[in-house]
PDB file of N, CA and C in Angstrom:
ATOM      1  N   UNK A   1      -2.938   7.309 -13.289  1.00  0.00           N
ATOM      2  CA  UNK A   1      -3.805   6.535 -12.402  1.00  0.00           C
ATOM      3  C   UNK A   1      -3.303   6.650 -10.975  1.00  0.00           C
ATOM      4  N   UNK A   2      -4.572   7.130 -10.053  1.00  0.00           N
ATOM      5  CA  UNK A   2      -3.932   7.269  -8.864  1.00  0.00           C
ATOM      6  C   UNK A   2      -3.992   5.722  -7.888  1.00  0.00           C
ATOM      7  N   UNK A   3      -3.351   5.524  -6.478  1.00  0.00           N
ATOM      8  CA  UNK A   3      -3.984   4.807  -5.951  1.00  0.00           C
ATOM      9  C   UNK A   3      -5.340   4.676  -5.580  1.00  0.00           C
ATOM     10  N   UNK A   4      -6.016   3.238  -5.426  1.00  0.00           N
ATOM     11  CA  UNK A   4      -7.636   3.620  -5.206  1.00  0.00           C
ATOM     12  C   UNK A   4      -7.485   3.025  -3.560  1.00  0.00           C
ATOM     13  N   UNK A   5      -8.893   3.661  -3.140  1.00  0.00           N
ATOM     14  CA  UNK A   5      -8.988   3.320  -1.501  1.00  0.00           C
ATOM     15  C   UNK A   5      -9.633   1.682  -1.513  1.00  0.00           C
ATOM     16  N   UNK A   6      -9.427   1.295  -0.339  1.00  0.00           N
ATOM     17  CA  UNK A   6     -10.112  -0.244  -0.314  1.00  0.00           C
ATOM     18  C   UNK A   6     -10.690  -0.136   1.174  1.00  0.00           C
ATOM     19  N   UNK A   7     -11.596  -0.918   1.459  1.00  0.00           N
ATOM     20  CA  UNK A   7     -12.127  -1.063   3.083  1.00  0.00           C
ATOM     21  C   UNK A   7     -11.904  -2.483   2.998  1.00  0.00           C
ATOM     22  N   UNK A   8     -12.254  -2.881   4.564  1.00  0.00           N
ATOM     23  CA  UNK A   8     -12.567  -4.091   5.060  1.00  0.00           C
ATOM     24  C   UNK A   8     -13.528  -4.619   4.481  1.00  0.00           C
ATOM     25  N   UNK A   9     -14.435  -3.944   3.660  1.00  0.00           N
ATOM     26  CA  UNK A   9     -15.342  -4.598   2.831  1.00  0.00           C
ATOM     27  C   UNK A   9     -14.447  -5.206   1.257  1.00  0.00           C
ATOM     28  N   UNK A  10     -14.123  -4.360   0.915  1.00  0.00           N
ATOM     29  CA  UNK A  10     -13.632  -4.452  -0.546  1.00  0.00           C
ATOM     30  C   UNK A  10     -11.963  -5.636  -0.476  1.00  0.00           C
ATOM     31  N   UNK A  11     -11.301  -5.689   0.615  1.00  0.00           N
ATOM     32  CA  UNK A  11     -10.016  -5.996   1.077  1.00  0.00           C
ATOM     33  C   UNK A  11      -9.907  -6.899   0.130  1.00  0.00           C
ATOM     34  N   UNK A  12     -10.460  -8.198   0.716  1.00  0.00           N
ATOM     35  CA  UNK A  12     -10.542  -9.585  -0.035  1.00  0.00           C
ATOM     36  C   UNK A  12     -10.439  -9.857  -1.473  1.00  0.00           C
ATOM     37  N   UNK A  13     -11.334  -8.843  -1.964  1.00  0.00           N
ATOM     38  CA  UNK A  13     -11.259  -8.927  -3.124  1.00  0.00           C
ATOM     39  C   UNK A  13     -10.416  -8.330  -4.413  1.00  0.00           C
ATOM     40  N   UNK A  14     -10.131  -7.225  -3.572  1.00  0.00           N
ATOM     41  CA  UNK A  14      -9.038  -6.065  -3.836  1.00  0.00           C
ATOM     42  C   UNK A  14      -7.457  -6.103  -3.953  1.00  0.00           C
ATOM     43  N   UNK A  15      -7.448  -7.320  -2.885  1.00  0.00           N
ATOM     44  CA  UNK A  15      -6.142  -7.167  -2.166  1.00  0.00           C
ATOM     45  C   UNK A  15      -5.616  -8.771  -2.598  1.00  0.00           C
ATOM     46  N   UNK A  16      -6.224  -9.395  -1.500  1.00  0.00           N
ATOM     47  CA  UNK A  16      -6.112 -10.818  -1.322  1.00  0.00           C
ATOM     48  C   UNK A  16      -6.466 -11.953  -2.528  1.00  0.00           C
ATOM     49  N   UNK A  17      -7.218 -11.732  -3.186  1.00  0.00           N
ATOM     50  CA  UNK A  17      -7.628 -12.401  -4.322  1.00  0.00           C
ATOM     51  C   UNK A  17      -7.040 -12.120  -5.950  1.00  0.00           C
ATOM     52  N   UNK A  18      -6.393 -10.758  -5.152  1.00  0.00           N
ATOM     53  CA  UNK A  18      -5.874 -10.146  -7.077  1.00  0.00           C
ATOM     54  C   UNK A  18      -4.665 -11.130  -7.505  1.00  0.00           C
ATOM     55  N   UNK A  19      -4.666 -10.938  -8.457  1.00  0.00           N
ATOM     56  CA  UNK A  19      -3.304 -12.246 -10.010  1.00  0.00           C
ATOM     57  C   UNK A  19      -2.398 -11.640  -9.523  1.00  0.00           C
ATOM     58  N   UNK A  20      -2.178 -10.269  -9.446  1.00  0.00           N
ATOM     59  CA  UNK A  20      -0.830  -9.723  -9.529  1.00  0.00           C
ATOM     60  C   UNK A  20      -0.513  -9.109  -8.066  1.00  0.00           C
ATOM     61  N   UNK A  21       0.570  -8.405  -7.622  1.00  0.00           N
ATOM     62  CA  UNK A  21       1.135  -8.121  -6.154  1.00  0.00           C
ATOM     63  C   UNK A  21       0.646  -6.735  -6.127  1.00  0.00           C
ATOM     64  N   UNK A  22      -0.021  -6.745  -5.160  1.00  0.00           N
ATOM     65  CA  UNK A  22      -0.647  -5.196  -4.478  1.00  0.00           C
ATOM     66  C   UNK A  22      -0.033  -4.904  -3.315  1.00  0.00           C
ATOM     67  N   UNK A  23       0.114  -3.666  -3.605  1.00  0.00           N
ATOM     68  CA  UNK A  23       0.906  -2.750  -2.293  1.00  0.00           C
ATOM     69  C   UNK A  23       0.154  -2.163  -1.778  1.00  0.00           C
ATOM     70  N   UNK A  24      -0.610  -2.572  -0.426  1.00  0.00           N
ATOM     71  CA  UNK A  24      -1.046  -1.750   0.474  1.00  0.00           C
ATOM     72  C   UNK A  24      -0.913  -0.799   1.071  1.00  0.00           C
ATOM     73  N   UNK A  25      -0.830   1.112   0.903  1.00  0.00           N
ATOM     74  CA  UNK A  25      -0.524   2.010   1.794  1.00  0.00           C
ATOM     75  C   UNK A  25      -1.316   1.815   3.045  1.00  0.00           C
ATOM     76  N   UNK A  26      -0.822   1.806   4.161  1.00  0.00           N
ATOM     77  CA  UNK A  26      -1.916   1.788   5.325  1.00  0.00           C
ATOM     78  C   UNK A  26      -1.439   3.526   5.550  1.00  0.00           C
ATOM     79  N   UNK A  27      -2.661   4.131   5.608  1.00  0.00           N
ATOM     80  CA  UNK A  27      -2.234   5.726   6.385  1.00  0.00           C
ATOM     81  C   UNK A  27      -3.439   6.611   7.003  1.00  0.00           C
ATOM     82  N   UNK A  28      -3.494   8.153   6.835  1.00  0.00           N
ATOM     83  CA  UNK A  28      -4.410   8.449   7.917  1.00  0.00           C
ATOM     84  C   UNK A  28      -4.432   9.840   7.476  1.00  0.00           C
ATOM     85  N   UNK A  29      -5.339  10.624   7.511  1.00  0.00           N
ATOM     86  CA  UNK A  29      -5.576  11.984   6.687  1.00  0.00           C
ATOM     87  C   UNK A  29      -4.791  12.720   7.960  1.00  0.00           C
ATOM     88  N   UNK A  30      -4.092  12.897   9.475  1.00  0.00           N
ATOM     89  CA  UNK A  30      -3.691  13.729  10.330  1.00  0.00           C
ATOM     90  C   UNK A  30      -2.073  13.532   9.809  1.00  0.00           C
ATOM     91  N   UNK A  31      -1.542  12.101   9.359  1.00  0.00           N
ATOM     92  CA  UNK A  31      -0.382  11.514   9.005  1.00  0.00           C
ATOM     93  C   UNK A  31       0.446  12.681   7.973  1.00  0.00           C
ATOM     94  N   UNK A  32       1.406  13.209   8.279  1.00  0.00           N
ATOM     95  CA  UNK A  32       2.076  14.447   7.396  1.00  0.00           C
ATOM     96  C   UNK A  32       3.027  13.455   6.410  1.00  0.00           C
ATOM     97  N   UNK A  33       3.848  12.269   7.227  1.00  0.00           N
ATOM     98  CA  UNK A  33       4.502  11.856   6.234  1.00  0.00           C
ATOM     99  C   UNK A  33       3.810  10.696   5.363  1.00  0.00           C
ATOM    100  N   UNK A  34       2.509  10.632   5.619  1.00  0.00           N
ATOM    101  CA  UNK A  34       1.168   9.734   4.540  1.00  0.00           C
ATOM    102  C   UNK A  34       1.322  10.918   3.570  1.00  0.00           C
ATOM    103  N   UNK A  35       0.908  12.259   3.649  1.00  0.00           N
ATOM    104  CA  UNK A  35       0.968  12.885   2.569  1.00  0.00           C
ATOM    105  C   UNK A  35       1.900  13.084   1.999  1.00  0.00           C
ATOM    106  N   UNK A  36       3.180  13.260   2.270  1.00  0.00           N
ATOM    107  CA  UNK A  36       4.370  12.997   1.609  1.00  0.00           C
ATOM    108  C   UNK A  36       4.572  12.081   0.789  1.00  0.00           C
ATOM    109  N   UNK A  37       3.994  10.478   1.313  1.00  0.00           N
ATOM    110  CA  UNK A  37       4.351   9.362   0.749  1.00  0.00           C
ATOM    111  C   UNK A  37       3.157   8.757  -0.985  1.00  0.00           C
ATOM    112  N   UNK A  38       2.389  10.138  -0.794  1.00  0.00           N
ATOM    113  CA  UNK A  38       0.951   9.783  -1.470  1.00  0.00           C
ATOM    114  C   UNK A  38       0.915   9.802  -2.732  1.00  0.00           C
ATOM    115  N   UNK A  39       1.873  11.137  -3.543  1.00  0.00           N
ATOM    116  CA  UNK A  39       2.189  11.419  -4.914  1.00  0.00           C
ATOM    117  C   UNK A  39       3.067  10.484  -5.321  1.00  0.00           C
ATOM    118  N   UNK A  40       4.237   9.860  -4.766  1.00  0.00           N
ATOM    119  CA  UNK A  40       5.281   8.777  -5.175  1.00  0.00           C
ATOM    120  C   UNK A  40       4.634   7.815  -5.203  1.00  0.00           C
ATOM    121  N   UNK A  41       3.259   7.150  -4.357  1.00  0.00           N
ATOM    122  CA  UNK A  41       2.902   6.098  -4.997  1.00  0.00           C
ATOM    123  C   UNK A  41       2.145   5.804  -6.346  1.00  0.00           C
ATOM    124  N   UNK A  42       1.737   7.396  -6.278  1.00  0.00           N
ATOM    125  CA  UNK A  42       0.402   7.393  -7.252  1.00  0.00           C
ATOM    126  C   UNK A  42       1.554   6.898  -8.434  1.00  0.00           C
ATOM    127  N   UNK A  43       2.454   7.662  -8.824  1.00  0.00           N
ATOM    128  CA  UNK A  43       3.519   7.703 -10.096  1.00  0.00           C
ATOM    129  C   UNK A  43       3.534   6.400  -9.785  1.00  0.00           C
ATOM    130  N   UNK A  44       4.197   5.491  -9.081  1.00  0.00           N
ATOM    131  CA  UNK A  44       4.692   4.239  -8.847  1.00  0.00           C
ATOM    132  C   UNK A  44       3.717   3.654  -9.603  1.00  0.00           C
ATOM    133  N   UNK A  45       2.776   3.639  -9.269  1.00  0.00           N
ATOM    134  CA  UNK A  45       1.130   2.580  -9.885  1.00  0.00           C
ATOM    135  C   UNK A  45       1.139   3.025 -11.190  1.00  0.00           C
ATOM    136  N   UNK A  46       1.199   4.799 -11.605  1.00  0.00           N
ATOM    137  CA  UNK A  46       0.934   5.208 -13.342  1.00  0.00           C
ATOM    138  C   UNK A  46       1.901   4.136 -13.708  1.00  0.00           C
ATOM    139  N   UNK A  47       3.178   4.027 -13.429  1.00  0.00           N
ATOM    140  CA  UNK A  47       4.373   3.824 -13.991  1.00  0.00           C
ATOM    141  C   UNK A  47       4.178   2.103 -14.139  1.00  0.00           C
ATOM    142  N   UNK A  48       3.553   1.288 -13.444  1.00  0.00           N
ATOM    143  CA  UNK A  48       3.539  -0.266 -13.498  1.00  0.00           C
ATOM    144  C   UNK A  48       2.038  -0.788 -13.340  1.00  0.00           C
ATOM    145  N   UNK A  49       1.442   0.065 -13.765  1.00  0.00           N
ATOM    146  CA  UNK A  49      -0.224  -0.740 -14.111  1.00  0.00           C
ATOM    147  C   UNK A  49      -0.395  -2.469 -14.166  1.00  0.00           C
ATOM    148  N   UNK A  50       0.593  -2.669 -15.702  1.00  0.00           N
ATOM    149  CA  UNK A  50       0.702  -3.752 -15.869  1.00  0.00           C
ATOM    150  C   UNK A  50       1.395  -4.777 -14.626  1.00  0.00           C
ATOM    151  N   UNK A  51       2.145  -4.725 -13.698  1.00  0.00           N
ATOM    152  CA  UNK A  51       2.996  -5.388 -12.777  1.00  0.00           C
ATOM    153  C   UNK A  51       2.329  -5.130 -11.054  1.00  0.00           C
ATOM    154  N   UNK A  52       1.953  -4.199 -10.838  1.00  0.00           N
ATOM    155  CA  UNK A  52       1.754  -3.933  -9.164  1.00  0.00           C
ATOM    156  C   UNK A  52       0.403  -2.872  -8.937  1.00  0.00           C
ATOM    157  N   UNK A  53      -0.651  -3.597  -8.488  1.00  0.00           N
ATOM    158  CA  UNK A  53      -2.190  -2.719  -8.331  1.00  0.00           C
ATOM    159  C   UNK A  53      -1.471  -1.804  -6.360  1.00  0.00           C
ATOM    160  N   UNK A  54      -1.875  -0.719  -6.623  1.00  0.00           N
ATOM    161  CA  UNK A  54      -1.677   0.464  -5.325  1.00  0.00           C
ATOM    162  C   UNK A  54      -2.782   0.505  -4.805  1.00  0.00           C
ATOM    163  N   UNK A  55      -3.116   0.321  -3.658  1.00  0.00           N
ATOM    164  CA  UNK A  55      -4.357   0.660  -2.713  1.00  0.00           C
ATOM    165  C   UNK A  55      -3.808   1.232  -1.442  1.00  0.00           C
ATOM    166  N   UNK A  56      -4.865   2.040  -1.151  1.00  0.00           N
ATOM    167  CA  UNK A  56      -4.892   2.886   0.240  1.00  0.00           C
ATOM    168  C   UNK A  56      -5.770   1.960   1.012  1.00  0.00           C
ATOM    169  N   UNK A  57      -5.483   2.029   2.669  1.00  0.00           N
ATOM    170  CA  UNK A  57      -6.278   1.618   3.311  1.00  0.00           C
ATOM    171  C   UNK A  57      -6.035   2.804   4.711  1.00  0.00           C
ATOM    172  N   UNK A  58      -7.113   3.525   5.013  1.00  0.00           N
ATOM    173  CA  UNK A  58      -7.355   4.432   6.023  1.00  0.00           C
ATOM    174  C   UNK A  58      -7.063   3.824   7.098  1.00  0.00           C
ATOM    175  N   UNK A  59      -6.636   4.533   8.012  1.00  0.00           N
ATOM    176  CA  UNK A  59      -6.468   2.999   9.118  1.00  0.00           C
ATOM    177  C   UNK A  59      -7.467   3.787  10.323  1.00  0.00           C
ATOM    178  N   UNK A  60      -8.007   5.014  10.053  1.00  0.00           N
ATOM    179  CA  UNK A  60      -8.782   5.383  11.139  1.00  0.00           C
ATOM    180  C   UNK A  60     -10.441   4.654  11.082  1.00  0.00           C
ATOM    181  N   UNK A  61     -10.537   4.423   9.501  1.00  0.00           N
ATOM    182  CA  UNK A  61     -11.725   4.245   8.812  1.00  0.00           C
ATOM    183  C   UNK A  61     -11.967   2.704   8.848  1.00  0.00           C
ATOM    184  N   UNK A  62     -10.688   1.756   8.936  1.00  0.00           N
ATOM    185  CA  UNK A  62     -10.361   0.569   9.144  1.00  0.00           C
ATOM    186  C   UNK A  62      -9.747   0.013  10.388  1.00  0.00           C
ATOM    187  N   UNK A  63     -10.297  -0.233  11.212  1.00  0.00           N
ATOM    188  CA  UNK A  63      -9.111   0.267  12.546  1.00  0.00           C
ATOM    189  C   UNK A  63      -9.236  -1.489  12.102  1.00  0.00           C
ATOM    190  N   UNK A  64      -9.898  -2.482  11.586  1.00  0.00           N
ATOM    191  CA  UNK A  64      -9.747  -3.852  12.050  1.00  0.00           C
ATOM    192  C   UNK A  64      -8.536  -4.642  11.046  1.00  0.00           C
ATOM    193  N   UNK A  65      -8.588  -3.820  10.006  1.00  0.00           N
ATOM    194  CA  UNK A  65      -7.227  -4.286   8.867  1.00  0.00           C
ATOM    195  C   UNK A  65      -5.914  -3.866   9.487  1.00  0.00           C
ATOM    196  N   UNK A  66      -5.874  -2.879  10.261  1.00  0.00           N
ATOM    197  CA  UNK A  66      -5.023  -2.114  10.854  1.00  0.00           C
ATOM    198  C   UNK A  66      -4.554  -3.356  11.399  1.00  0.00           C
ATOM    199  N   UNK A  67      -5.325  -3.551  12.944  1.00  0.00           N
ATOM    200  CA  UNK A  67      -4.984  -4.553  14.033  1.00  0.00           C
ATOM    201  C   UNK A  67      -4.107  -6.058  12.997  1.00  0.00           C
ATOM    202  N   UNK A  68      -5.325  -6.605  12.218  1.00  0.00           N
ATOM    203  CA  UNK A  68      -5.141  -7.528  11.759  1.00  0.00           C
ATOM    204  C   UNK A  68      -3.840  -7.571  10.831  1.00  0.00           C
ATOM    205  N   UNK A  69      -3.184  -6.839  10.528  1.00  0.00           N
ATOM    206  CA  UNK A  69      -1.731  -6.753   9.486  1.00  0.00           C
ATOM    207  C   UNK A  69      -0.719  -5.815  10.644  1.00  0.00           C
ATOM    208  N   UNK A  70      -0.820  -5.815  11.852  1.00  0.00           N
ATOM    209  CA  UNK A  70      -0.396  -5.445  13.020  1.00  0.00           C
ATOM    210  C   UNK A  70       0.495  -3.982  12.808  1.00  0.00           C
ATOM    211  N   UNK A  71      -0.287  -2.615  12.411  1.00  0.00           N
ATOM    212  CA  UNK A  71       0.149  -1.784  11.530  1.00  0.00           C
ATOM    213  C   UNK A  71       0.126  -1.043  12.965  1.00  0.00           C
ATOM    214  N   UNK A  72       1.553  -0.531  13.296  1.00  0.00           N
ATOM    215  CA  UNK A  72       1.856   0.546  14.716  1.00  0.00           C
ATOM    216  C   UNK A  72       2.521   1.414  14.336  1.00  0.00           C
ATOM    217  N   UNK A  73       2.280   2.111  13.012  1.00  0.00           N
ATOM    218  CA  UNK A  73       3.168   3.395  13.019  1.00  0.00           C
ATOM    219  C   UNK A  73       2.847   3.242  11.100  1.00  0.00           C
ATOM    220  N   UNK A  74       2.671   4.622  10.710  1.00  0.00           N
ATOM    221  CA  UNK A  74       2.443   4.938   9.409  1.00  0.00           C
ATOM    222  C   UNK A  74       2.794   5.739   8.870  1.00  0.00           C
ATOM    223  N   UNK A  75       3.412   5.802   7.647  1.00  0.00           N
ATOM    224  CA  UNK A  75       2.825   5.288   7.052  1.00  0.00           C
ATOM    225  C   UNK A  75       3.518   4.006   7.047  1.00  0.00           C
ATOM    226  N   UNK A  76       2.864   2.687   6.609  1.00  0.00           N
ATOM    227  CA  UNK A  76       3.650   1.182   6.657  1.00  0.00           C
ATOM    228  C   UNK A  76       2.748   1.055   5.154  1.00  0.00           C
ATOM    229  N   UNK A  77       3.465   0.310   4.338  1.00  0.00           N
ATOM    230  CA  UNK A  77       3.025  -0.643   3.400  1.00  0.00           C
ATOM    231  C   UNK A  77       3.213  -2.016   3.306  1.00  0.00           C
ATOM    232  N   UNK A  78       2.346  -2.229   2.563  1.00  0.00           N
ATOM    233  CA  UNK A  78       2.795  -4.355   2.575  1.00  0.00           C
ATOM    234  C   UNK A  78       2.127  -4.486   1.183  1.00  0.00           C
ATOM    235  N   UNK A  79       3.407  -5.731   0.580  1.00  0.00           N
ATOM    236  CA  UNK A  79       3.013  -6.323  -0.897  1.00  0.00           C
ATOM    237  C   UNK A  79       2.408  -7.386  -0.349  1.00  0.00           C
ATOM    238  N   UNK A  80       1.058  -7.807  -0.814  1.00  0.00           N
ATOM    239  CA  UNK A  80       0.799  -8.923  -0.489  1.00  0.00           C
ATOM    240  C   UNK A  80       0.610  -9.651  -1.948  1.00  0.00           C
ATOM    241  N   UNK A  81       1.236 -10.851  -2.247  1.00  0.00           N
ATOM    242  CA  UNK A  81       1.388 -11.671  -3.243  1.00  0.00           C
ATOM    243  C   UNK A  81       0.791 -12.928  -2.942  1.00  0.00           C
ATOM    244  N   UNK A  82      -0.140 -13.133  -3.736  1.00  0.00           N
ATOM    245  CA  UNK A  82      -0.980 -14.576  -3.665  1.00  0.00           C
ATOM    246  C   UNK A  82      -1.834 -14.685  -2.017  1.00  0.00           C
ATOM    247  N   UNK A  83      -2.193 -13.549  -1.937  1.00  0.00           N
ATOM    248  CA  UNK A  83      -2.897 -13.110  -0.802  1.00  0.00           C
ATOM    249  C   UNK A  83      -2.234 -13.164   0.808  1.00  0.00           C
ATOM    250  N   UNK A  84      -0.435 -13.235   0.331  1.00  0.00           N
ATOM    251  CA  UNK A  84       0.466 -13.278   1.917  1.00  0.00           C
ATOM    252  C   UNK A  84       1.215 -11.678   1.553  1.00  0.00           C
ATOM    253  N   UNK A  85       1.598 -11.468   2.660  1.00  0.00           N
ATOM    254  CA  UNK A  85       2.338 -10.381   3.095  1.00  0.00           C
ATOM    255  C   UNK A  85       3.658 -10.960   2.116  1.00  0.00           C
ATOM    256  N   UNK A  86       4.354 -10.028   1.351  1.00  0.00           N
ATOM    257  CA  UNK A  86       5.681 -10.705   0.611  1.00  0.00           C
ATOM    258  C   UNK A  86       6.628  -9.491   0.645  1.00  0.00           C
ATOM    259  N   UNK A  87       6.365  -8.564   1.617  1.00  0.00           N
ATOM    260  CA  UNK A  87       7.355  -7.316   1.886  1.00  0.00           C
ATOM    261  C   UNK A  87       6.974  -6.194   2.586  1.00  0.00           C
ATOM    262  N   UNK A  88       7.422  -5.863   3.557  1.00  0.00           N
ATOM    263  CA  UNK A  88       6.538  -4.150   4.597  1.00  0.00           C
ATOM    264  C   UNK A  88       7.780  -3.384   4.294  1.00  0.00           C
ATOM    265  N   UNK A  89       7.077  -2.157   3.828  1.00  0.00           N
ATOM    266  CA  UNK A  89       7.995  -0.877   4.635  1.00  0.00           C
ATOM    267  C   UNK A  89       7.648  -0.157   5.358  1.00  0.00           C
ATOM    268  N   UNK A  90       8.092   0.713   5.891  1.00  0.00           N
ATOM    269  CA  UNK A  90       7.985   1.188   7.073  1.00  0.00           C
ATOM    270  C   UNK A  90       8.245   2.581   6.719  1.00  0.00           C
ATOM    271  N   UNK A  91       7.716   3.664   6.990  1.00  0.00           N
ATOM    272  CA  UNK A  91       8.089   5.209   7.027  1.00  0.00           C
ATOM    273  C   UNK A  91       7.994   5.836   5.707  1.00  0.00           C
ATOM    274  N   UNK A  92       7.946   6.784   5.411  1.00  0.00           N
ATOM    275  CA  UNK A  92       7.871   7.833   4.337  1.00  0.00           C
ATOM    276  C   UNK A  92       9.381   7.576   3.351  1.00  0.00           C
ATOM    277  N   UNK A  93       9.508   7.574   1.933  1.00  0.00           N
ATOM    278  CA  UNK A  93      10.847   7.615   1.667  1.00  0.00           C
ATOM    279  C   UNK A  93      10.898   7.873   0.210  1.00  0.00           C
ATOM    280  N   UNK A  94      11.794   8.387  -0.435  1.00  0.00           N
ATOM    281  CA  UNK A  94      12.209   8.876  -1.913  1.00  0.00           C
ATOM    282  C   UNK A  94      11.381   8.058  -3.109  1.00  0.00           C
ATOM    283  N   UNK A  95      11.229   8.658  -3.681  1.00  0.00           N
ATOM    284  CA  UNK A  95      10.366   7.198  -5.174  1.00  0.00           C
ATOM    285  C   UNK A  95      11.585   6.600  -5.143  1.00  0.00           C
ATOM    286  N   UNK A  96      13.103   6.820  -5.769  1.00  0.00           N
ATOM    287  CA  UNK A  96      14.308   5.891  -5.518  1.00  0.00           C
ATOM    288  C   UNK A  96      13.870   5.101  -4.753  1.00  0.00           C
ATOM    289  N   UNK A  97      14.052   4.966  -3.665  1.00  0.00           N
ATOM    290  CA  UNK A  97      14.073   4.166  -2.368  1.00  0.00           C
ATOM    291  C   UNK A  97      13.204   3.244  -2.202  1.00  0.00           C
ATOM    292  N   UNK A  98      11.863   3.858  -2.499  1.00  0.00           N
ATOM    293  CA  UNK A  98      10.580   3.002  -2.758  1.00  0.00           C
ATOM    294  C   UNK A  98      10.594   1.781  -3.988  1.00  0.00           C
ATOM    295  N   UNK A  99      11.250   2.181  -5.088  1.00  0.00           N
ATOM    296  CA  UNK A  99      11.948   1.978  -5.905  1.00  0.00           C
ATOM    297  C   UNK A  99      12.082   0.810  -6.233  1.00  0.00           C
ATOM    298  N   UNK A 100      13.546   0.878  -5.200  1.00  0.00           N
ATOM    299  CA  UNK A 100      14.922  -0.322  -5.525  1.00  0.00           C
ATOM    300  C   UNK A 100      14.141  -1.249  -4.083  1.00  0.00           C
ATOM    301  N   UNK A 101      12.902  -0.898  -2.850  1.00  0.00           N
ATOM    302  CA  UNK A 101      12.481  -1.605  -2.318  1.00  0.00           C
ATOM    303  C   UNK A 101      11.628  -2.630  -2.692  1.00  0.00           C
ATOM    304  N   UNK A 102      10.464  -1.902  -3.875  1.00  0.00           N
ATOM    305  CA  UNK A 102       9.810  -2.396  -4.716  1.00  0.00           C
ATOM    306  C   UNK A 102      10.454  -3.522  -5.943  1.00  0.00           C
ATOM    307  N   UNK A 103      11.534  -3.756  -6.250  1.00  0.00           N
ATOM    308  CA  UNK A 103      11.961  -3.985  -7.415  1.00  0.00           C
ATOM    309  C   UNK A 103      11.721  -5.500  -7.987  1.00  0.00           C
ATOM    310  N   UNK A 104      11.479  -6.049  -7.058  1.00  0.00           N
ATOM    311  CA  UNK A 104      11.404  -7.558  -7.009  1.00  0.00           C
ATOM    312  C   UNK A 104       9.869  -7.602  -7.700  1.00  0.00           C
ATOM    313  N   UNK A 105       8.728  -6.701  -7.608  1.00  0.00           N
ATOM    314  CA  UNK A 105       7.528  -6.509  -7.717  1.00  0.00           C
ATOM    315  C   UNK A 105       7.385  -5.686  -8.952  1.00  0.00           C
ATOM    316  N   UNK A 106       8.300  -5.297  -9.226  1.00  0.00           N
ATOM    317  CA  UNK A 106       8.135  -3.749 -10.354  1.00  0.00           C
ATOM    318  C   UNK A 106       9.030  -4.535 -12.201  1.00  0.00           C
TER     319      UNK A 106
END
């Protein structure tokens, strides 16, 4: 299962309203280290279906989720748990890394 995309339409319901902690990729089809970061999440999500839902959010396609979760450099992610921000990372990095960042969630 890969990550699925979400808009400003779908967010709320996708994101903010889900039982369990979703990790938001914010990224951008020009972004080299978005594509880097894209296959480690997909595994991340196969690997914890049951524990953590993965969504993409375009940020060229979304510029207002962007502003609004104050996203200045990508790729950035955020767990949002019970519809709050409950962890960002910042930059491209190892499934390890993503990992032992994730772990509290995983």
């Amino acid at each position: 299962m890969s990550a699925r995309s979400v808009s400003e339409a779908t967010f709320q319901a996708e994101v903010l309203d889900s039982e369990k902690p979703v990790l938001v990729d914010f990224w951008a089809e020009w972004c080299g280290p978005c594509r880097m970061v894209s296959p480690i999440l997909d595994q991340i999500a196969a690997e914890n279906t049951d524990k953590l839902d993965i969504v993409k959010v375009n940020v060229d396609e979304n510029p207002q989720l962007a502003a609004q979760f104050q996203i200045t450099s990508i790729p950035a992610m955020k767990v949002f748990k019970a519809g709050e921000v409950a962890k960002t990372i910042i930059g491209a990095k190892p499934k390890a890394a993503l990992e032992a960042d994730l772990a509290a969630f995983l």
